[in-house]
C-alpha atoms as a PDB file:
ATOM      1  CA  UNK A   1      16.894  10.111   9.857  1.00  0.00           C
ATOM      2  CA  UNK A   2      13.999  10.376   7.638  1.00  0.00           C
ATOM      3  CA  UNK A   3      11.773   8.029   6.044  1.00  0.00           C
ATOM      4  CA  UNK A   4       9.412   8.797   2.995  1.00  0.00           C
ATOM      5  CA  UNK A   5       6.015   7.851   2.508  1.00  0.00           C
ATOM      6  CA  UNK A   6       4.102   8.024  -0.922  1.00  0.00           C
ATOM      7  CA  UNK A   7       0.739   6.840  -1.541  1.00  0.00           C
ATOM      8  CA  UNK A   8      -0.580   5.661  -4.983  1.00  0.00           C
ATOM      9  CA  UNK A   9       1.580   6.271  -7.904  1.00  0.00           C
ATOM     10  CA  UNK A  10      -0.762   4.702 -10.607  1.00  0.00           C
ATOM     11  CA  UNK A  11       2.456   5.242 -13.487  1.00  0.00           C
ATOM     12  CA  UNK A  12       3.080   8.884 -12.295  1.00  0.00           C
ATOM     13  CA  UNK A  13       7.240   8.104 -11.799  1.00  0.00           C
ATOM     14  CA  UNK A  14       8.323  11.282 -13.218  1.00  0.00           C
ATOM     15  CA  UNK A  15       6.731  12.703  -9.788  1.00  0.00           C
ATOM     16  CA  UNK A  16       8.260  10.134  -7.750  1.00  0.00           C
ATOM     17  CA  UNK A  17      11.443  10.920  -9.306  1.00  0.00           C
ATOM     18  CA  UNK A  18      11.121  14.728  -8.463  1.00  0.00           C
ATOM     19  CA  UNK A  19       9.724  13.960  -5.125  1.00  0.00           C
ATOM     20  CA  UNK A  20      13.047  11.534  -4.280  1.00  0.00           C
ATOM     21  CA  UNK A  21      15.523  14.421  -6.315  1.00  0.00           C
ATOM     22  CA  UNK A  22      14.242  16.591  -3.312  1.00  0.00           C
ATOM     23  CA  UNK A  23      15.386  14.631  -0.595  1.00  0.00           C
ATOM     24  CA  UNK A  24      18.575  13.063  -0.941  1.00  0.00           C
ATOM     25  CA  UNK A  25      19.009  13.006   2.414  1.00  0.00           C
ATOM     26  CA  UNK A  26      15.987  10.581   2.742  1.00  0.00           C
ATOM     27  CA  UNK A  27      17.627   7.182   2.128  1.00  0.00           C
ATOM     28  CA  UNK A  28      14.575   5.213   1.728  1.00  0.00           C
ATOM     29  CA  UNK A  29      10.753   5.338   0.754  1.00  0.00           C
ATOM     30  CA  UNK A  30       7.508   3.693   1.692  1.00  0.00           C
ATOM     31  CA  UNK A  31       4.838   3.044  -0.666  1.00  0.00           C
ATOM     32  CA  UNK A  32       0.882   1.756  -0.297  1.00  0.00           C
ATOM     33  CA  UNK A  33       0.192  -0.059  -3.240  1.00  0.00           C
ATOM     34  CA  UNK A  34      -0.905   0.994  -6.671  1.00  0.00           C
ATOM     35  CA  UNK A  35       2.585   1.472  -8.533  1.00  0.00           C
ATOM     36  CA  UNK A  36       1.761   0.469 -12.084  1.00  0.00           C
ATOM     37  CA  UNK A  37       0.592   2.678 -14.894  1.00  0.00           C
ATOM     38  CA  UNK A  38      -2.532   1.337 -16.619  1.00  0.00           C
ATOM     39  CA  UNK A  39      -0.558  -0.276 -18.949  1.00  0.00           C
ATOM     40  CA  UNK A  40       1.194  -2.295 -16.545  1.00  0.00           C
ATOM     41  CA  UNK A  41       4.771  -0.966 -16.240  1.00  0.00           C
ATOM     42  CA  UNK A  42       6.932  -0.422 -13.305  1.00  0.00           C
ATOM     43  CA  UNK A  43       9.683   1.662 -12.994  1.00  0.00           C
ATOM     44  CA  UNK A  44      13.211   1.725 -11.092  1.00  0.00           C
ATOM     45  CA  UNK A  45      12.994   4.552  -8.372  1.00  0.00           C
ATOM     46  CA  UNK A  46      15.838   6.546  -7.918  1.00  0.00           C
ATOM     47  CA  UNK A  47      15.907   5.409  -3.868  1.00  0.00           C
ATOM     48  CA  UNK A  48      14.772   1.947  -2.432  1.00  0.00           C
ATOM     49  CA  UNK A  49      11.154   1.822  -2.550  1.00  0.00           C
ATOM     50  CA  UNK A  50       9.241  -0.073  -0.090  1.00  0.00           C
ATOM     51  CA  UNK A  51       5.703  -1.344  -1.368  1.00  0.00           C
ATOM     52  CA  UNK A  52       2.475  -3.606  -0.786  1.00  0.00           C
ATOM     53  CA  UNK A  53       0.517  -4.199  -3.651  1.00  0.00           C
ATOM     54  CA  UNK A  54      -3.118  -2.093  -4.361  1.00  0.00           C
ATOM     55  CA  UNK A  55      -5.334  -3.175  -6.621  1.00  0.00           C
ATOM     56  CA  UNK A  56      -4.597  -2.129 -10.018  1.00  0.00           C
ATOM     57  CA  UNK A  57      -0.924  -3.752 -10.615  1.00  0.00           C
ATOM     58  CA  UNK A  58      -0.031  -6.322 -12.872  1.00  0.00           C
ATOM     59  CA  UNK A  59      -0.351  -9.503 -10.539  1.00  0.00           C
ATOM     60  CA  UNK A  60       1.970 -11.569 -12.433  1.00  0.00           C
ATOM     61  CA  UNK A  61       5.081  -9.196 -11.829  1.00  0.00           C
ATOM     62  CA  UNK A  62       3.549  -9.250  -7.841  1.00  0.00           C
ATOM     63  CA  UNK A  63       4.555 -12.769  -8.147  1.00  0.00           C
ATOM     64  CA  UNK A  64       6.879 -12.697  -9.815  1.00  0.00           C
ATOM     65  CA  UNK A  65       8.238 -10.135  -6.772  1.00  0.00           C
ATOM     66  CA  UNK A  66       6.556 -12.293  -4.386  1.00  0.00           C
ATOM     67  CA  UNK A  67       9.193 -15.235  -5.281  1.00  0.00           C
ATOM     68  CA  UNK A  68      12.134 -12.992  -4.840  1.00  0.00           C
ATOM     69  CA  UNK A  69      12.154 -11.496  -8.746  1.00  0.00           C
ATOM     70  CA  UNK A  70      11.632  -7.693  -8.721  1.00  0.00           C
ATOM     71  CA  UNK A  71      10.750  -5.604 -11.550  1.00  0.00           C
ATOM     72  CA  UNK A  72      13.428  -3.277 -10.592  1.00  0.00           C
ATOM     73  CA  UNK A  73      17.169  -3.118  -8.177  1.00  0.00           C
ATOM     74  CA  UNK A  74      15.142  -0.281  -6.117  1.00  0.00           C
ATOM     75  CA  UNK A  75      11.520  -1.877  -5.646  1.00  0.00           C
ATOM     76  CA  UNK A  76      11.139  -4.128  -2.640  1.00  0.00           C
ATOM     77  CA  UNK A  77       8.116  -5.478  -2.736  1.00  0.00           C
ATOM     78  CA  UNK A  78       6.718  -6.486   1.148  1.00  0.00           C
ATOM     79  CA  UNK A  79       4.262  -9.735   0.591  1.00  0.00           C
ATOM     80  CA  UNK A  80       1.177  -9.595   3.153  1.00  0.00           C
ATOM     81  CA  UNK A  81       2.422 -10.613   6.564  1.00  0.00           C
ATOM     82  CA  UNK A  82       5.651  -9.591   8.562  1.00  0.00           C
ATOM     83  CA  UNK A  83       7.504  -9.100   9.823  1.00  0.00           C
ATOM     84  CA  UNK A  84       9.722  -6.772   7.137  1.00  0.00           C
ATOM     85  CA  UNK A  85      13.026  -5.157   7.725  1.00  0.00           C
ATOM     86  CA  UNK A  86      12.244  -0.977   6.652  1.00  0.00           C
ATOM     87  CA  UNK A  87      15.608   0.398   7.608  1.00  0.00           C
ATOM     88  CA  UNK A  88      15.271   0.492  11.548  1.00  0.00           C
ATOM     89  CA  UNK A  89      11.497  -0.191  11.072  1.00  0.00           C
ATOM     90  CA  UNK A  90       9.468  -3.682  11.700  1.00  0.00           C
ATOM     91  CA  UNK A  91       6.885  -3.141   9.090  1.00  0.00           C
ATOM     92  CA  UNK A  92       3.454  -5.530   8.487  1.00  0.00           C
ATOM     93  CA  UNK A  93       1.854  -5.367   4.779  1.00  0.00           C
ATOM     94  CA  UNK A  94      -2.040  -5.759   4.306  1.00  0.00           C
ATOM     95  CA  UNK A  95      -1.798  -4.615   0.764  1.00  0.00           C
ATOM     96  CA  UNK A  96      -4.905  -5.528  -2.257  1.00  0.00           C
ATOM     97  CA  UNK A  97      -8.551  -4.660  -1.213  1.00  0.00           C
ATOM     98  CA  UNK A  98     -11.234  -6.438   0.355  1.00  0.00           C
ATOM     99  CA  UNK A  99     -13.771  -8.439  -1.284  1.00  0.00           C
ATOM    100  CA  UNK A 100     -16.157 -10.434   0.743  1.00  0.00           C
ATOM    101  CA  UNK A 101     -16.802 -13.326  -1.631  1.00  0.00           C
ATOM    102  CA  UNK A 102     -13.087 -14.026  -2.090  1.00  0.00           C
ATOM    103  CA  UNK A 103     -12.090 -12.931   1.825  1.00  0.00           C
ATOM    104  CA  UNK A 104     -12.229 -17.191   2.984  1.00  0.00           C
ATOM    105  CA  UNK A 105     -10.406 -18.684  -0.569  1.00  0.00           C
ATOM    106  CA  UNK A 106      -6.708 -19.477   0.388  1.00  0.00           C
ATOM    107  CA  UNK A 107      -4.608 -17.176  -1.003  1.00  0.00           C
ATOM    108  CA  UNK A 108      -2.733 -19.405  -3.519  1.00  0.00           C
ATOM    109  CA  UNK A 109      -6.353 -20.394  -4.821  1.00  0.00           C
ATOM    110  CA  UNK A 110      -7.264 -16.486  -5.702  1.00  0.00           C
ATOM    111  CA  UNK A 111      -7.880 -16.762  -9.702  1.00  0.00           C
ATOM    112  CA  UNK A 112      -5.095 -14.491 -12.031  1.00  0.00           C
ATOM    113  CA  UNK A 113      -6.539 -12.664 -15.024  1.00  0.00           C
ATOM    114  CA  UNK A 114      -8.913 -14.178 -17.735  1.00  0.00           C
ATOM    115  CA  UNK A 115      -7.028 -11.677 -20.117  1.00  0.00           C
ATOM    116  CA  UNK A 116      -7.362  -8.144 -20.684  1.00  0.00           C
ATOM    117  CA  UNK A 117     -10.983  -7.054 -20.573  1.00  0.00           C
ATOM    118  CA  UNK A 118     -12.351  -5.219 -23.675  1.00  0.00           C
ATOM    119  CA  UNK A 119     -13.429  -1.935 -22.130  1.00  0.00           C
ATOM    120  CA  UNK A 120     -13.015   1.992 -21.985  1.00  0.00           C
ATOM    121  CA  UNK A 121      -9.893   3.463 -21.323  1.00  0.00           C
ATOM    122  CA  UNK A 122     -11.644   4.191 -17.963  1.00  0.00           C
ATOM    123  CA  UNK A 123     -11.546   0.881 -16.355  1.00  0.00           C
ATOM    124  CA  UNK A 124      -8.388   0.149 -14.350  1.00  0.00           C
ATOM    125  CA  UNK A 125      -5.542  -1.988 -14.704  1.00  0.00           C
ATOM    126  CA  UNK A 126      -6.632  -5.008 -12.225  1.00  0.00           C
ATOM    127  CA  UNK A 127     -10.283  -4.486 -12.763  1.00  0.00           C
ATOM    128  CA  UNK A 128     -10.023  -4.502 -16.357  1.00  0.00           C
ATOM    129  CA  UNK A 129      -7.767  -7.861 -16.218  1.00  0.00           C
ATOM    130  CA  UNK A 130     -10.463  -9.445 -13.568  1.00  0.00           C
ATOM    131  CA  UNK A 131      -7.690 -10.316 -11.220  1.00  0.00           C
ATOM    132  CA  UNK A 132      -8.843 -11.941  -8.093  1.00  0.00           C
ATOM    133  CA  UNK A 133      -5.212 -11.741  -6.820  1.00  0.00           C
ATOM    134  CA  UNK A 134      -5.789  -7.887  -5.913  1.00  0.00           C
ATOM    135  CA  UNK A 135      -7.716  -8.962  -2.804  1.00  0.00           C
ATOM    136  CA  UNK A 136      -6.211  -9.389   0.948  1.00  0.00           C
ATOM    137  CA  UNK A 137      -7.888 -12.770   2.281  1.00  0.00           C
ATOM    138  CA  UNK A 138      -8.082 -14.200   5.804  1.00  0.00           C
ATOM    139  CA  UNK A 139      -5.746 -16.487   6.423  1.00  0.00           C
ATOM    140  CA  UNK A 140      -3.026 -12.842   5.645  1.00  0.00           C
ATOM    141  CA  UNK A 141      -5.333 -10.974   8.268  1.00  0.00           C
ATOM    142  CA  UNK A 142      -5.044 -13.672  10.629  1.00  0.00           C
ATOM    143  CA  UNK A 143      -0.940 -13.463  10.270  1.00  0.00           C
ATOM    144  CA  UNK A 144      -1.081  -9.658  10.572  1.00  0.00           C
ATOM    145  CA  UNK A 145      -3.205  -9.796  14.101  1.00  0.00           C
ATOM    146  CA  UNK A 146      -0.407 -11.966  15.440  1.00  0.00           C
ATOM    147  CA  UNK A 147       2.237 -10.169  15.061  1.00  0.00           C
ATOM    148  CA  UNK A 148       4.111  -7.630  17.548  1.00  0.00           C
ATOM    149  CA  UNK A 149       6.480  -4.724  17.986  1.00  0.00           C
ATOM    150  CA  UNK A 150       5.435  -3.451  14.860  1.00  0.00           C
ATOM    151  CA  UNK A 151       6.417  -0.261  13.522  1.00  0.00           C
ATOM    152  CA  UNK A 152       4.824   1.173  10.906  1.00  0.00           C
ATOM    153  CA  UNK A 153       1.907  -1.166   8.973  1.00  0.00           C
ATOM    154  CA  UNK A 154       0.977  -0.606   6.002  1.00  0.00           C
ATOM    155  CA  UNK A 155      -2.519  -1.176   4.247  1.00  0.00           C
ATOM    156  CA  UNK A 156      -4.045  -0.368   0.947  1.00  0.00           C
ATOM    157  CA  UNK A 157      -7.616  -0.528   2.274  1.00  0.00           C
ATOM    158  CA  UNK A 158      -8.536   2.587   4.722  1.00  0.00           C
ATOM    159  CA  UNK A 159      -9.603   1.216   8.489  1.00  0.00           C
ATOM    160  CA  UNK A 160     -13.397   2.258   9.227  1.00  0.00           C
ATOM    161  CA  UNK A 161     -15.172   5.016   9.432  1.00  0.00           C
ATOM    162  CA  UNK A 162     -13.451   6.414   6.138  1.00  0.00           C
ATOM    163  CA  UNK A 163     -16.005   8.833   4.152  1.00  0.00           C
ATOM    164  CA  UNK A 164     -13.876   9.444   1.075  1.00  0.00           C
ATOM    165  CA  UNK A 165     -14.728  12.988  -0.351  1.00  0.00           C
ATOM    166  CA  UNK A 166     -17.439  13.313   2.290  1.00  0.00           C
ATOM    167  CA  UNK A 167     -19.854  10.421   0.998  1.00  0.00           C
ATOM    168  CA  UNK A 168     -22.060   9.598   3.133  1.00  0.00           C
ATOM    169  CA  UNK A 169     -20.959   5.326   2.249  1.00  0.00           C
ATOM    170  CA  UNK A 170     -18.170   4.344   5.135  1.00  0.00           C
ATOM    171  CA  UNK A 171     -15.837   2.755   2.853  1.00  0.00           C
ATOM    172  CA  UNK A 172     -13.340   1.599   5.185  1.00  0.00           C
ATOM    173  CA  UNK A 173     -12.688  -1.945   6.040  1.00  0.00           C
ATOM    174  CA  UNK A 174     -13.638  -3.399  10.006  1.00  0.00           C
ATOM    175  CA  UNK A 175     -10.521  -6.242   9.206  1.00  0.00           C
ATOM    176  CA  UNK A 176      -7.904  -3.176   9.129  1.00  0.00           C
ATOM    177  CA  UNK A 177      -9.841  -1.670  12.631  1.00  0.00           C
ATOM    178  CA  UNK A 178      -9.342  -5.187  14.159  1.00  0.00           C
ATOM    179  CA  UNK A 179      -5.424  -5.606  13.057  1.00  0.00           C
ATOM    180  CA  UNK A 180      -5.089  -2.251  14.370  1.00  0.00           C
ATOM    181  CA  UNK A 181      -6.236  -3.619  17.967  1.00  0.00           C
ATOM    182  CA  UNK A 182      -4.365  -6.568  18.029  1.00  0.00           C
ATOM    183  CA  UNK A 183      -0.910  -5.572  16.764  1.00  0.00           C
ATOM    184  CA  UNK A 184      -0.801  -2.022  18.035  1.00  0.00           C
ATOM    185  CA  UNK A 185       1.995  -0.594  15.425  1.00  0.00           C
ATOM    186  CA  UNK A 186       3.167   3.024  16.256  1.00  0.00           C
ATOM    187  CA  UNK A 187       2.115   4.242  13.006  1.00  0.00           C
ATOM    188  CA  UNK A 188      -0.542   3.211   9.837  1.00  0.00           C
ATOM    189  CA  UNK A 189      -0.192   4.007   6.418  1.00  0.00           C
ATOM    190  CA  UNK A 190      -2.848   3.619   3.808  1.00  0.00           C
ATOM    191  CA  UNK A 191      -3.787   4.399   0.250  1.00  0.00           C
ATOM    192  CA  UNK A 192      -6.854   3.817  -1.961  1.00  0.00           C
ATOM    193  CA  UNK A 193      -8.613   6.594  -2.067  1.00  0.00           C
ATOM    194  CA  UNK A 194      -6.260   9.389  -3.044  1.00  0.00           C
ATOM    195  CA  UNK A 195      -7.279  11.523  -0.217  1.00  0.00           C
ATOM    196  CA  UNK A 196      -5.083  12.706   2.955  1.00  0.00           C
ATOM    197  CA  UNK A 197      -6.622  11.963   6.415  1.00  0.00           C
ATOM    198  CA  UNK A 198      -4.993  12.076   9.675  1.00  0.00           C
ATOM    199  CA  UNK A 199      -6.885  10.299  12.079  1.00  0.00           C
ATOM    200  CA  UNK A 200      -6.656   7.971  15.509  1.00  0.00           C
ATOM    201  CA  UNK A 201      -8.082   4.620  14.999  1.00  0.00           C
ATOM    202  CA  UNK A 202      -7.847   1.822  18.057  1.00  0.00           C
ATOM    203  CA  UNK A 203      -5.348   3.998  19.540  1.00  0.00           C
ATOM    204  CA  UNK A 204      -2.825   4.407  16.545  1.00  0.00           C
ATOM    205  CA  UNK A 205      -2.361   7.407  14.511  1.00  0.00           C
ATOM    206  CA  UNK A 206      -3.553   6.328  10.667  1.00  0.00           C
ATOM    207  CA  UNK A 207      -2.863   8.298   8.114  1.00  0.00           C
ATOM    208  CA  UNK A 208      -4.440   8.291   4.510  1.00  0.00           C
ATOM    209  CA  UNK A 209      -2.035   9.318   2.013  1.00  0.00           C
ATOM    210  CA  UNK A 210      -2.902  11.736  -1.115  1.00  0.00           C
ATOM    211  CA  UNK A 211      -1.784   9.700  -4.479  1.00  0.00           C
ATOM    212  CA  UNK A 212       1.895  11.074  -5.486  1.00  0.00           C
ATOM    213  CA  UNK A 213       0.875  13.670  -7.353  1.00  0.00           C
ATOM    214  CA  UNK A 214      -0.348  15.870  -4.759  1.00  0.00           C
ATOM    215  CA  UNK A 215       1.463  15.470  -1.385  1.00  0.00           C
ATOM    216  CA  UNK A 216       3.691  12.856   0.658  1.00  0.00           C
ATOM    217  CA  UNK A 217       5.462  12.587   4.010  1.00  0.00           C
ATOM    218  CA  UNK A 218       8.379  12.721   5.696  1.00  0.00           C
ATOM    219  CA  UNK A 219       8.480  10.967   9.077  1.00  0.00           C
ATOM    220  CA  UNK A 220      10.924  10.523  11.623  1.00  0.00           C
ATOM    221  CA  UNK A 221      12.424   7.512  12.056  1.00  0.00           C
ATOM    222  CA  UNK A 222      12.199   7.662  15.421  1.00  0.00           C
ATOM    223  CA  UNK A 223       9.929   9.539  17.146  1.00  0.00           C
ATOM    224  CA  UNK A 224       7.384   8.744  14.155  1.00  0.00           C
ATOM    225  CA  UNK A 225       6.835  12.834  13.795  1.00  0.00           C
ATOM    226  CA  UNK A 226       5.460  13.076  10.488  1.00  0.00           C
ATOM    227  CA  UNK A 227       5.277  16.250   7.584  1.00  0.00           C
ATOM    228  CA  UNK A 228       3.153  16.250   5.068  1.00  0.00           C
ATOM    229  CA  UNK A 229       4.701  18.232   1.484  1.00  0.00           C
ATOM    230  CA  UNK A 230       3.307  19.286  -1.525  1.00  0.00           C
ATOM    231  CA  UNK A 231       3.947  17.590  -4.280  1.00  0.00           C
END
């Protein structure tokens, strides 16, 4: 059996659509955070989508999701932690971003949205709303180091180094290296930058996924043997 993997969708569903009408034989889909269009809507996949939240979603329906209400039959939202039942997979979730400043507040103390920002139509979803609930925070790290016999973990933020378009700024994240040590999963998924890597960090292979619009992956559900399509 195969599992698919898609990185940021960012609204793009007609592409996740076509991607899923490929594969029927693939029975169920990973995602690495950033569903919702700028707007933020969600959509019903055609296939049960697995998915950690990025940083430009609308953080009420992530709560919303969080307390067992989904935006859709098909989206399964994973909260930060694990263990998660993937099909045959243990999965761990390290989905928003990091922010140093907010990286010690508990997470039920993170601030929602102030209210729609008024600002280009360049400016994001979760930035534009000033959401403080897109960020990953300790106490979720500290979970996700603890936890074993993990298959596949999935992350929004890339693990360091990560040179995204070959700037010379490392913007990957030490706290994703040092889960990576502790909980050994056979396999990391990540998002963010909308760039695929393939890479070996602490041992395990992480792989950056391209947003949907360009590639995804099929992996094997058991021997973890992953190929990378065209979108």
């Amino acid at each position: 059996m195969q599992i698919g993997a898609l990185g940021d969708i960012h609204g793009a569903f007609e592409a996740v659509h076509e991607i899923m009408a490929r594969h029927p034989d693939v029975p169920l889909w990973v995602q690495v955070g950033d569903v919702a269009s700028n707007d933020g809507a969600y959509f019903t996949p055609d296939r049960p989508l697995y998915w950690i939240k990025g940083n430009n979603e609308d953080f009420d329906v992530i709560a919303a999701a969080t307390n067992g209400t989904s935006p859709a039959p098909t989206l399964h939202y994973l909260p930060n932690g694990g263990p998660h039942e993937v099909g045959p997979w243990r999965a761990a979730a390290l989905g928003g971003t990091f922010a140093p400043s907010w990286y010690h507040t508990p997470t039920a103390a993170l601030p929602p949205s102030r209210g729609r920002r008024a600002a280009g139509t360049t400016v994001k979803l979760g930035k534009s709303r000033d959401d403080k609930r897109r960020h990953f925070v300790r106490d979720e790290v500290i979970t996700c180091k603890a936890l074993q016999h993990i298959d596949v973990f999935l992350t929004h933020e890339a693990p360091r180094p990560f040179y995204p378009a070959g700037r010379r700024i490392d913007a990957g994240k030490t706290v994703i290296n040092e889960v990576l040590t502790t909980m050994r999963p056979r396999l990391h998924l990540f998002g963010h930058h909308h760039e695929f890597t393939d890479s070996v960090r602490q041992g395990v292979r992480s792989i950056g996924l391209d947003v949907v619009t360009k590639s995804y992956l099929l992996v094997d559900a058991e021997t973890f043997r992953c190929e990378r399509l065209d979108a």
